[in-house]
PDB file of N, CA and C in Angstrom:
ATOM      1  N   UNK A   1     -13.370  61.745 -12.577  1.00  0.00           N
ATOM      2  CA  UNK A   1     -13.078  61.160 -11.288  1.00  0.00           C
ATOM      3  C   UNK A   1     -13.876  59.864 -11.128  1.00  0.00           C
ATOM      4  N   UNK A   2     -13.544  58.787 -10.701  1.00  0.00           N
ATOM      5  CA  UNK A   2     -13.899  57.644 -10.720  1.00  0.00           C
ATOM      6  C   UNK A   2     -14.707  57.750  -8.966  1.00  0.00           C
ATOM      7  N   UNK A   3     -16.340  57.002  -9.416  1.00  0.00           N
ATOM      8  CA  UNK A   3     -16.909  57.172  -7.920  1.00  0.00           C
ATOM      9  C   UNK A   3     -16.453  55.939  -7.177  1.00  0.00           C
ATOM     10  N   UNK A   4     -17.290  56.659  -6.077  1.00  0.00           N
ATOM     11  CA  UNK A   4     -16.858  56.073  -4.909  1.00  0.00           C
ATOM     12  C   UNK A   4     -18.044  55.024  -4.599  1.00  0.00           C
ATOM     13  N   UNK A   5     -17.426  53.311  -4.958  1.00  0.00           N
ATOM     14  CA  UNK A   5     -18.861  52.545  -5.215  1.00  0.00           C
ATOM     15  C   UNK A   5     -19.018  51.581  -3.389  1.00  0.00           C
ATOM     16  N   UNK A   6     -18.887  52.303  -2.610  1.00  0.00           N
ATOM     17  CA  UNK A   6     -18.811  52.222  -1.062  1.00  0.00           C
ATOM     18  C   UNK A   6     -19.914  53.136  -0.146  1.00  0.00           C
ATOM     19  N   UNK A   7     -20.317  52.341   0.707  1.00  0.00           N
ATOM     20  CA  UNK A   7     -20.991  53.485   1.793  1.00  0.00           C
ATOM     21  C   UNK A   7     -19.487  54.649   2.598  1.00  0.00           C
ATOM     22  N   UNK A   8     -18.794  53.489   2.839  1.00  0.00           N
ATOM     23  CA  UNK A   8     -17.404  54.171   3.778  1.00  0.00           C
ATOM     24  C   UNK A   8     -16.453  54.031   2.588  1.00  0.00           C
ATOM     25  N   UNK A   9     -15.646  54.949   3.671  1.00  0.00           N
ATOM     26  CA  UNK A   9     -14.297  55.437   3.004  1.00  0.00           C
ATOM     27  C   UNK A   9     -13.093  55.461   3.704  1.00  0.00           C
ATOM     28  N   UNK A  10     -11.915  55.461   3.314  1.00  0.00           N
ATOM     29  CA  UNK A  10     -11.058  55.204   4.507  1.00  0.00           C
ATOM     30  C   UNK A  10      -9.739  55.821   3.534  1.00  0.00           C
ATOM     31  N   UNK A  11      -8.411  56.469   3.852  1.00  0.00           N
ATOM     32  CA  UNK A  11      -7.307  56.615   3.139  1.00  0.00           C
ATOM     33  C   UNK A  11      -6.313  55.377   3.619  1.00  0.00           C
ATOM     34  N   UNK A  12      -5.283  55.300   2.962  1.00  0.00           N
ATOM     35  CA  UNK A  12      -4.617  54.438   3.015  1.00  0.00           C
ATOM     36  C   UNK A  12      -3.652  54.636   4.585  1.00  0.00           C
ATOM     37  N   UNK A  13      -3.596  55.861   4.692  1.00  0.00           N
ATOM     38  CA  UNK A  13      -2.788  56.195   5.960  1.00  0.00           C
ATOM     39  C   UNK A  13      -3.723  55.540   7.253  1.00  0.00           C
ATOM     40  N   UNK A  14      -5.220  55.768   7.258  1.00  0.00           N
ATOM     41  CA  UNK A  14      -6.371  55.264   8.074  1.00  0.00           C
ATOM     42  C   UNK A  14      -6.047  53.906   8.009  1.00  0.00           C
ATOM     43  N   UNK A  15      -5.705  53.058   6.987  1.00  0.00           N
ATOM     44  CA  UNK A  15      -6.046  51.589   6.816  1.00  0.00           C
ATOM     45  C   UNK A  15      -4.780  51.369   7.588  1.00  0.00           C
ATOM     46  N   UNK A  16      -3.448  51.806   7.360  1.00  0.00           N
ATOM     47  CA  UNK A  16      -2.048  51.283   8.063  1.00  0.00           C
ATOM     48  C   UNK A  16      -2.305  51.519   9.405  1.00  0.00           C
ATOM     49  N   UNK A  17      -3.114  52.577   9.856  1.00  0.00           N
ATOM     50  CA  UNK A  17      -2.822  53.146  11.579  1.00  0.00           C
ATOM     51  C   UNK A  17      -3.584  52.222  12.104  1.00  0.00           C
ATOM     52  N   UNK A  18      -4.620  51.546  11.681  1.00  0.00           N
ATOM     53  CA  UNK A  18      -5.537  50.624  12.248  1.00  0.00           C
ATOM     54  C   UNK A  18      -6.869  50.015  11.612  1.00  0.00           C
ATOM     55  N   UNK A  19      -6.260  48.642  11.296  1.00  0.00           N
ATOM     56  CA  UNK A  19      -7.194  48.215   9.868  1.00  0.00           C
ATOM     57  C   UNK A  19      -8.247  47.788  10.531  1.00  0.00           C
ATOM     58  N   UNK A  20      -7.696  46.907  12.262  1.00  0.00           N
ATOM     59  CA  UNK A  20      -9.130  46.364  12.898  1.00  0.00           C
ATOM     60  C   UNK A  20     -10.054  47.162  13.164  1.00  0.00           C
ATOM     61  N   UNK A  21      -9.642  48.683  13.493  1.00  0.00           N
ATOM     62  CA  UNK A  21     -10.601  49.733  13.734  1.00  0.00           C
ATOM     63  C   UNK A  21     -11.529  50.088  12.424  1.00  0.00           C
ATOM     64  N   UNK A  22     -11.035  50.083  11.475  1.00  0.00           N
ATOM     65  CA  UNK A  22     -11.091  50.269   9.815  1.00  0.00           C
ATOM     66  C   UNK A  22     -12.414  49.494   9.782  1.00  0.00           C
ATOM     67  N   UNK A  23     -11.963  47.700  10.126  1.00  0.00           N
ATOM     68  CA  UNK A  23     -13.326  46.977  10.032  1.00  0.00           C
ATOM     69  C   UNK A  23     -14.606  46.506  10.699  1.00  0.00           C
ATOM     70  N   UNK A  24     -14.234  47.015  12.125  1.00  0.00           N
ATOM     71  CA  UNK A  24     -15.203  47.079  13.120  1.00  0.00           C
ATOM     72  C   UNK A  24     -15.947  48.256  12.542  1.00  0.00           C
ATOM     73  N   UNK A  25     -15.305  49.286  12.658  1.00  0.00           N
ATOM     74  CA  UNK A  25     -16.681  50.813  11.951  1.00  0.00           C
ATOM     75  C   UNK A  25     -17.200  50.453  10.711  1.00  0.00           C
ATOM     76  N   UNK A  26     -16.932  49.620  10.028  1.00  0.00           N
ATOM     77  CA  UNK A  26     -17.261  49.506   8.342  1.00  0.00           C
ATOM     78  C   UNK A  26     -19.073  48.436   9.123  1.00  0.00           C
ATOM     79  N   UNK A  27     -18.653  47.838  10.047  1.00  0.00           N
ATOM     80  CA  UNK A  27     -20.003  46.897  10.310  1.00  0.00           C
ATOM     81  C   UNK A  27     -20.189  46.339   9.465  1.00  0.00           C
ATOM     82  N   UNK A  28     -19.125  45.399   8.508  1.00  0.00           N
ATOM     83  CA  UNK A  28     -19.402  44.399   7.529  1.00  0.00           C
ATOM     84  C   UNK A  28     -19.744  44.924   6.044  1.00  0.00           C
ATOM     85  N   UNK A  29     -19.351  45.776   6.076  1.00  0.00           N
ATOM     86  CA  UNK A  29     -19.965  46.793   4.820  1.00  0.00           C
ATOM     87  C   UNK A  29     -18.658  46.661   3.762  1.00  0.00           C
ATOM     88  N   UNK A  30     -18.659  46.915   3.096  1.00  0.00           N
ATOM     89  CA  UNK A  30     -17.221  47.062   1.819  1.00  0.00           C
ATOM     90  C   UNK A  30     -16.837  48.719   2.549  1.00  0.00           C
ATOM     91  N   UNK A  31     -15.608  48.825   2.361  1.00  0.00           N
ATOM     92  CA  UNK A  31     -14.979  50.210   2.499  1.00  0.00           C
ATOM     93  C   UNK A  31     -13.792  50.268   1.533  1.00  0.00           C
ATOM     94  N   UNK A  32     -13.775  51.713   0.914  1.00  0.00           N
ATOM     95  CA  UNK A  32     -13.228  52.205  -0.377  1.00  0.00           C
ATOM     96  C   UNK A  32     -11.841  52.519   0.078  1.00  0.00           C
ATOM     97  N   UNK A  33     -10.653  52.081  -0.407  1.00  0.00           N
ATOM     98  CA  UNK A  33      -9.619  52.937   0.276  1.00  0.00           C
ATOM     99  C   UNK A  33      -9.005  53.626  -0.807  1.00  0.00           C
ATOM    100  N   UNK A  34      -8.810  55.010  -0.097  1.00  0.00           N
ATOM    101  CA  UNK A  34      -8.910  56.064  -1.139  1.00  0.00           C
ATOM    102  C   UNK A  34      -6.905  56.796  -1.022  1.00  0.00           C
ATOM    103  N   UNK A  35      -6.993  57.115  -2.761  1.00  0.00           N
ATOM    104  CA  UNK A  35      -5.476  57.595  -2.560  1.00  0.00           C
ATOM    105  C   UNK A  35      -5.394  58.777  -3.225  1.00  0.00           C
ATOM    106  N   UNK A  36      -5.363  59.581  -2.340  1.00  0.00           N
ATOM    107  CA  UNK A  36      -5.064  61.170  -3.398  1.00  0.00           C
ATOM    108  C   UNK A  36      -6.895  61.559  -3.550  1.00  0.00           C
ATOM    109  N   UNK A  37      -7.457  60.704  -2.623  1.00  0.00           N
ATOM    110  CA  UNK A  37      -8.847  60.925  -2.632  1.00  0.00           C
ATOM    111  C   UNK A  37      -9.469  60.154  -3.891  1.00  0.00           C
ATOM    112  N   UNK A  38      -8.733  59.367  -4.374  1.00  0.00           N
ATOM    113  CA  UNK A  38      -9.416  58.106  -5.607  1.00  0.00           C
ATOM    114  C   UNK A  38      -9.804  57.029  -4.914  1.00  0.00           C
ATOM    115  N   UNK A  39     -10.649  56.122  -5.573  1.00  0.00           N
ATOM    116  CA  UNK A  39     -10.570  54.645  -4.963  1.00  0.00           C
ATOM    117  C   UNK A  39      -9.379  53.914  -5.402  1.00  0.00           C
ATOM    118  N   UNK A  40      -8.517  53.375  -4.854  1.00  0.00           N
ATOM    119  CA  UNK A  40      -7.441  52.314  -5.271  1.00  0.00           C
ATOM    120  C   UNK A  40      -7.753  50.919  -4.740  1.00  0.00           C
ATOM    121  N   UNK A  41      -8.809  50.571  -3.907  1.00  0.00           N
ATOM    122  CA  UNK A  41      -9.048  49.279  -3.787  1.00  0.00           C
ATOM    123  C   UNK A  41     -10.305  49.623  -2.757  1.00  0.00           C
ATOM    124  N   UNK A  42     -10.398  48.184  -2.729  1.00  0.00           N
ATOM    125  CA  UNK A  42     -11.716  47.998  -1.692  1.00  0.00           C
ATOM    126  C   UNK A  42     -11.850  47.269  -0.967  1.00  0.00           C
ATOM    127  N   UNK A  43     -11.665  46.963   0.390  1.00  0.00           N
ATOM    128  CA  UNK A  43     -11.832  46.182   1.031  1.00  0.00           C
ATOM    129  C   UNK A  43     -13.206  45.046   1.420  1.00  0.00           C
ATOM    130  N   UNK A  44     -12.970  44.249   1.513  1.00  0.00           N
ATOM    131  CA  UNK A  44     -14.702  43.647   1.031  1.00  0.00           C
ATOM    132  C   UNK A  44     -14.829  42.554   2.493  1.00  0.00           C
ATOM    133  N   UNK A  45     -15.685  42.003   3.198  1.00  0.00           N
ATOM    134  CA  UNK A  45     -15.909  40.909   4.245  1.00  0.00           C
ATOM    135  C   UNK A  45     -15.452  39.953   3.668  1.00  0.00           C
ATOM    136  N   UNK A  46     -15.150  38.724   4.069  1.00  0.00           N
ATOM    137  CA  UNK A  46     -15.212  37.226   3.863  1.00  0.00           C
ATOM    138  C   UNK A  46     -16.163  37.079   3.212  1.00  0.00           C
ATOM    139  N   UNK A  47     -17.284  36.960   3.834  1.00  0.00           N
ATOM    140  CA  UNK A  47     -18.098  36.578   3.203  1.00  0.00           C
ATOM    141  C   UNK A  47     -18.674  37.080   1.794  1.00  0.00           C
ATOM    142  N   UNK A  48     -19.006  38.360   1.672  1.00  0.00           N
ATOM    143  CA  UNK A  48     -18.666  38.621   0.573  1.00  0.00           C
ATOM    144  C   UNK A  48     -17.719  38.415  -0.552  1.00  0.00           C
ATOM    145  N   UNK A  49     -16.642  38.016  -0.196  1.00  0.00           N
ATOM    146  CA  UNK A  49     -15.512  37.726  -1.133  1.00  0.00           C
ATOM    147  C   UNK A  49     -15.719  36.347  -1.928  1.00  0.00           C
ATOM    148  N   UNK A  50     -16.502  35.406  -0.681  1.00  0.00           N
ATOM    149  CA  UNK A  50     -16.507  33.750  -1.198  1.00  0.00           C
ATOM    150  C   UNK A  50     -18.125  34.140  -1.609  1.00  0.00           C
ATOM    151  N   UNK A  51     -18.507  34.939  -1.417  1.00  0.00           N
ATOM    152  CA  UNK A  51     -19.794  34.847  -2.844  1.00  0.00           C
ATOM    153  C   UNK A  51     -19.582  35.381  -3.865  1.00  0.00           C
ATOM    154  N   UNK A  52     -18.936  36.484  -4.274  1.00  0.00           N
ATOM    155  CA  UNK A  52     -18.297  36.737  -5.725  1.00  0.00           C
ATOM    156  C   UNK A  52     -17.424  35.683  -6.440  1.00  0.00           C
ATOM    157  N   UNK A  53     -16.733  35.007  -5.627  1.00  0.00           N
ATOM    158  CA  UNK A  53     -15.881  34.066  -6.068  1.00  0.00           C
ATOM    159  C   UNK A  53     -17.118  32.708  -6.316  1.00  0.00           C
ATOM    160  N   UNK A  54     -17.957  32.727  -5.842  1.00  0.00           N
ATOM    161  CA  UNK A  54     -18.986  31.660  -6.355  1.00  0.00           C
ATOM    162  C   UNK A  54     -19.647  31.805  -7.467  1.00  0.00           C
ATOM    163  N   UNK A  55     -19.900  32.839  -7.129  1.00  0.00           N
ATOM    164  CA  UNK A  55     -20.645  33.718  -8.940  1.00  0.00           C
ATOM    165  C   UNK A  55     -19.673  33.395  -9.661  1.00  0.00           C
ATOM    166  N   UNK A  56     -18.309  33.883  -9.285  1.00  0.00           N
ATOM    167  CA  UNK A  56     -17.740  33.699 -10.755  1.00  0.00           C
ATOM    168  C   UNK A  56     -17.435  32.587 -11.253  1.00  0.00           C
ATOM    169  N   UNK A  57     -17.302  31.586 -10.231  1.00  0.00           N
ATOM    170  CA  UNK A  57     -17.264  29.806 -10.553  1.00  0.00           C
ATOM    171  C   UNK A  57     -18.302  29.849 -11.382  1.00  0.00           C
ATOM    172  N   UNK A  58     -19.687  30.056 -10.902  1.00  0.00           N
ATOM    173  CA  UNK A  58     -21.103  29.605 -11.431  1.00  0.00           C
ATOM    174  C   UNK A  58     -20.779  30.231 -13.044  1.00  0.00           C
ATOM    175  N   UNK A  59     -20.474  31.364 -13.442  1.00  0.00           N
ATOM    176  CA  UNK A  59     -20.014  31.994 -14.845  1.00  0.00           C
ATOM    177  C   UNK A  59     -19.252  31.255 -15.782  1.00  0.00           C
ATOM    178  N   UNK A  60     -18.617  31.098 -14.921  1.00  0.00           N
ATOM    179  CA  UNK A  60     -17.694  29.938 -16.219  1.00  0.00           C
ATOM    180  C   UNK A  60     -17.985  28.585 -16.361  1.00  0.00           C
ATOM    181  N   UNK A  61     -18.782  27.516 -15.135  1.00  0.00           N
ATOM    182  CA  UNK A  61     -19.238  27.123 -15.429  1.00  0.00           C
ATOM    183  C   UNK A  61     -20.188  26.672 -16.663  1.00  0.00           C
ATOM    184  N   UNK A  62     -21.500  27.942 -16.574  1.00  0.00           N
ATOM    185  CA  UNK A  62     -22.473  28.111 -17.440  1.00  0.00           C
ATOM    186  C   UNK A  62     -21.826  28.120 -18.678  1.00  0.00           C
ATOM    187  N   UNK A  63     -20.468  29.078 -18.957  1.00  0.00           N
ATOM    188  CA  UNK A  63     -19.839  29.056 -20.310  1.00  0.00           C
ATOM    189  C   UNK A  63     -19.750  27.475 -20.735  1.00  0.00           C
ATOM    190  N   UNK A  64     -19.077  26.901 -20.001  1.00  0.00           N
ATOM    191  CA  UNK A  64     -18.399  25.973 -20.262  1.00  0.00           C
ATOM    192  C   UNK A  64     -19.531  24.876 -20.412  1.00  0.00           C
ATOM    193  N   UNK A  65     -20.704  24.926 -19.977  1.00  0.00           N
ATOM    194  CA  UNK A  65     -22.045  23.736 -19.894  1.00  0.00           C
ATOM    195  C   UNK A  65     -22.716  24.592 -21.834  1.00  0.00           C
ATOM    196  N   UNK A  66     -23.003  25.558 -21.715  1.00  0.00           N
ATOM    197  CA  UNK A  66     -23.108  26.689 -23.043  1.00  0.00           C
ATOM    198  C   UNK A  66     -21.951  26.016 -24.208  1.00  0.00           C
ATOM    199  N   UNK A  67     -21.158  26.369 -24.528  1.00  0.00           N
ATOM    200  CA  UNK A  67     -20.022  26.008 -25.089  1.00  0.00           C
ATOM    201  C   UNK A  67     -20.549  24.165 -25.708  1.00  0.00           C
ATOM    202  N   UNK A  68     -20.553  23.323 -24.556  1.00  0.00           N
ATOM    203  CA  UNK A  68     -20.392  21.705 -24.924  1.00  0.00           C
ATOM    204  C   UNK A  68     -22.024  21.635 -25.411  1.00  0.00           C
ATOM    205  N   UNK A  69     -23.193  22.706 -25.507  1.00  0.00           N
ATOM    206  CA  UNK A  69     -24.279  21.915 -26.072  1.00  0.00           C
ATOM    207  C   UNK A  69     -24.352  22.611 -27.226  1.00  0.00           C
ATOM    208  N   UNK A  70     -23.523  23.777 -27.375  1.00  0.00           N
ATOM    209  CA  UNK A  70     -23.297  24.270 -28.641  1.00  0.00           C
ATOM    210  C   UNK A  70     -22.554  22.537 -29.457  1.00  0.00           C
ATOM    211  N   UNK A  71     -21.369  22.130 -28.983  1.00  0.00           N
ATOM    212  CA  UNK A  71     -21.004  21.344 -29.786  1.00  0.00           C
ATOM    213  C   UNK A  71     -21.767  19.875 -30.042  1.00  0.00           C
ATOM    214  N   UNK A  72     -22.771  19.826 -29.098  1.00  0.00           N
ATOM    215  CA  UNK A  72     -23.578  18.314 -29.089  1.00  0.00           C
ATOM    216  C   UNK A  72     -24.162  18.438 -30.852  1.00  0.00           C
ATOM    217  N   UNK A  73     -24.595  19.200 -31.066  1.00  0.00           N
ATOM    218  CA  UNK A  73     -25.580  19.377 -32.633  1.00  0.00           C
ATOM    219  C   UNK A  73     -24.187  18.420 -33.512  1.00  0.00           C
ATOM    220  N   UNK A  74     -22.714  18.269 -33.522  1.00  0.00           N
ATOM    221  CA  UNK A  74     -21.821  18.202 -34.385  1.00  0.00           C
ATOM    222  C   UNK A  74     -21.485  16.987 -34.075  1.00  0.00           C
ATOM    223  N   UNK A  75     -22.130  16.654 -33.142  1.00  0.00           N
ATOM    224  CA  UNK A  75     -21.354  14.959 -32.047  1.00  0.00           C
ATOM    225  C   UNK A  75     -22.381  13.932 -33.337  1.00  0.00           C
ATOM    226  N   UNK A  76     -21.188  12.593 -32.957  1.00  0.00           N
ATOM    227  CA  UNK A  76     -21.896  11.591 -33.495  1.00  0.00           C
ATOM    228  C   UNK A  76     -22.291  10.459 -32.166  1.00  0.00           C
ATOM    229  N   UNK A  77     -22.987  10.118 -32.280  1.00  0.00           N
ATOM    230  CA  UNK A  77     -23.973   9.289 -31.249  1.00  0.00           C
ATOM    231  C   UNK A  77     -23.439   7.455 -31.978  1.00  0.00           C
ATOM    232  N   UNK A  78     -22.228   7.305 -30.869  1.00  0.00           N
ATOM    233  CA  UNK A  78     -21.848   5.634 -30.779  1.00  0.00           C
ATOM    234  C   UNK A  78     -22.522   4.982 -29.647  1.00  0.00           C
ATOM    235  N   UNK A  79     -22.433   3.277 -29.710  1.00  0.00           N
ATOM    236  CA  UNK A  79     -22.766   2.838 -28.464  1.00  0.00           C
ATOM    237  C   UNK A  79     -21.327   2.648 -27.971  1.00  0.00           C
ATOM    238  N   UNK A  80     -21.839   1.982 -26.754  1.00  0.00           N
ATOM    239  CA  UNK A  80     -20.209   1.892 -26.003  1.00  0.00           C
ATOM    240  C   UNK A  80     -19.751   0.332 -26.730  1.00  0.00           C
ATOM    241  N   UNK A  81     -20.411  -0.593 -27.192  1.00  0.00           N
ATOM    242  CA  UNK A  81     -20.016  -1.471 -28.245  1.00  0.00           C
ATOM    243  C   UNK A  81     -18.972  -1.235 -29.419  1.00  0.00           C
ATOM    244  N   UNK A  82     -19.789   0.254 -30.347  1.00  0.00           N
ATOM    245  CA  UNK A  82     -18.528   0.287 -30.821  1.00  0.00           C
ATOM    246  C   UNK A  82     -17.153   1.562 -30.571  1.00  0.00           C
ATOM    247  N   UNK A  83     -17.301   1.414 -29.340  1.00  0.00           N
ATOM    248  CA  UNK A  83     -15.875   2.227 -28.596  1.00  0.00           C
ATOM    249  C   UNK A  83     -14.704   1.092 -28.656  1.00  0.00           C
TER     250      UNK A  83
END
């Protein structure tokens, strides 16, 4: 059985009858919505959402800054003269 990585919990029938009620009781918290008593998703704040989504910018970023000094060792060093 896959846990439940939430303080709250909510079924999907709870989330349709009333989601604003859903997120006022959650008090900004993530809540699990559960199907057959599994997690099938999670509801998360705003704000929370645009900081995972920053992390994950910042991740690929780093790959991508990682990656180009891996290739600097292979670069040849011109001036802009002879470009």
């Amino acid at each position: 059985m896959s846990p439940i990585l939430s303080p709250y919990s909510a079924s999907i029938s709870e989330l349709k009858r009333n989601p604003s009620q859903l997120i006022e009781r959650a008090g900004g918290e993530v809540v699990a919505i559960l199907n057959h008593n599994k997690p099938t998703a999670y509801l998360i704040p705003a704000e929370a959402y645009e900081w995972i989504s920053n992390l994950i910018e910042d991740q690929e970023l780093r790959a991508i800054i990682e990656e180009r000094e891996a290739e600097r060792a292979s670069a040849k060093e011109v001036t802009l003269d002879e470009l």
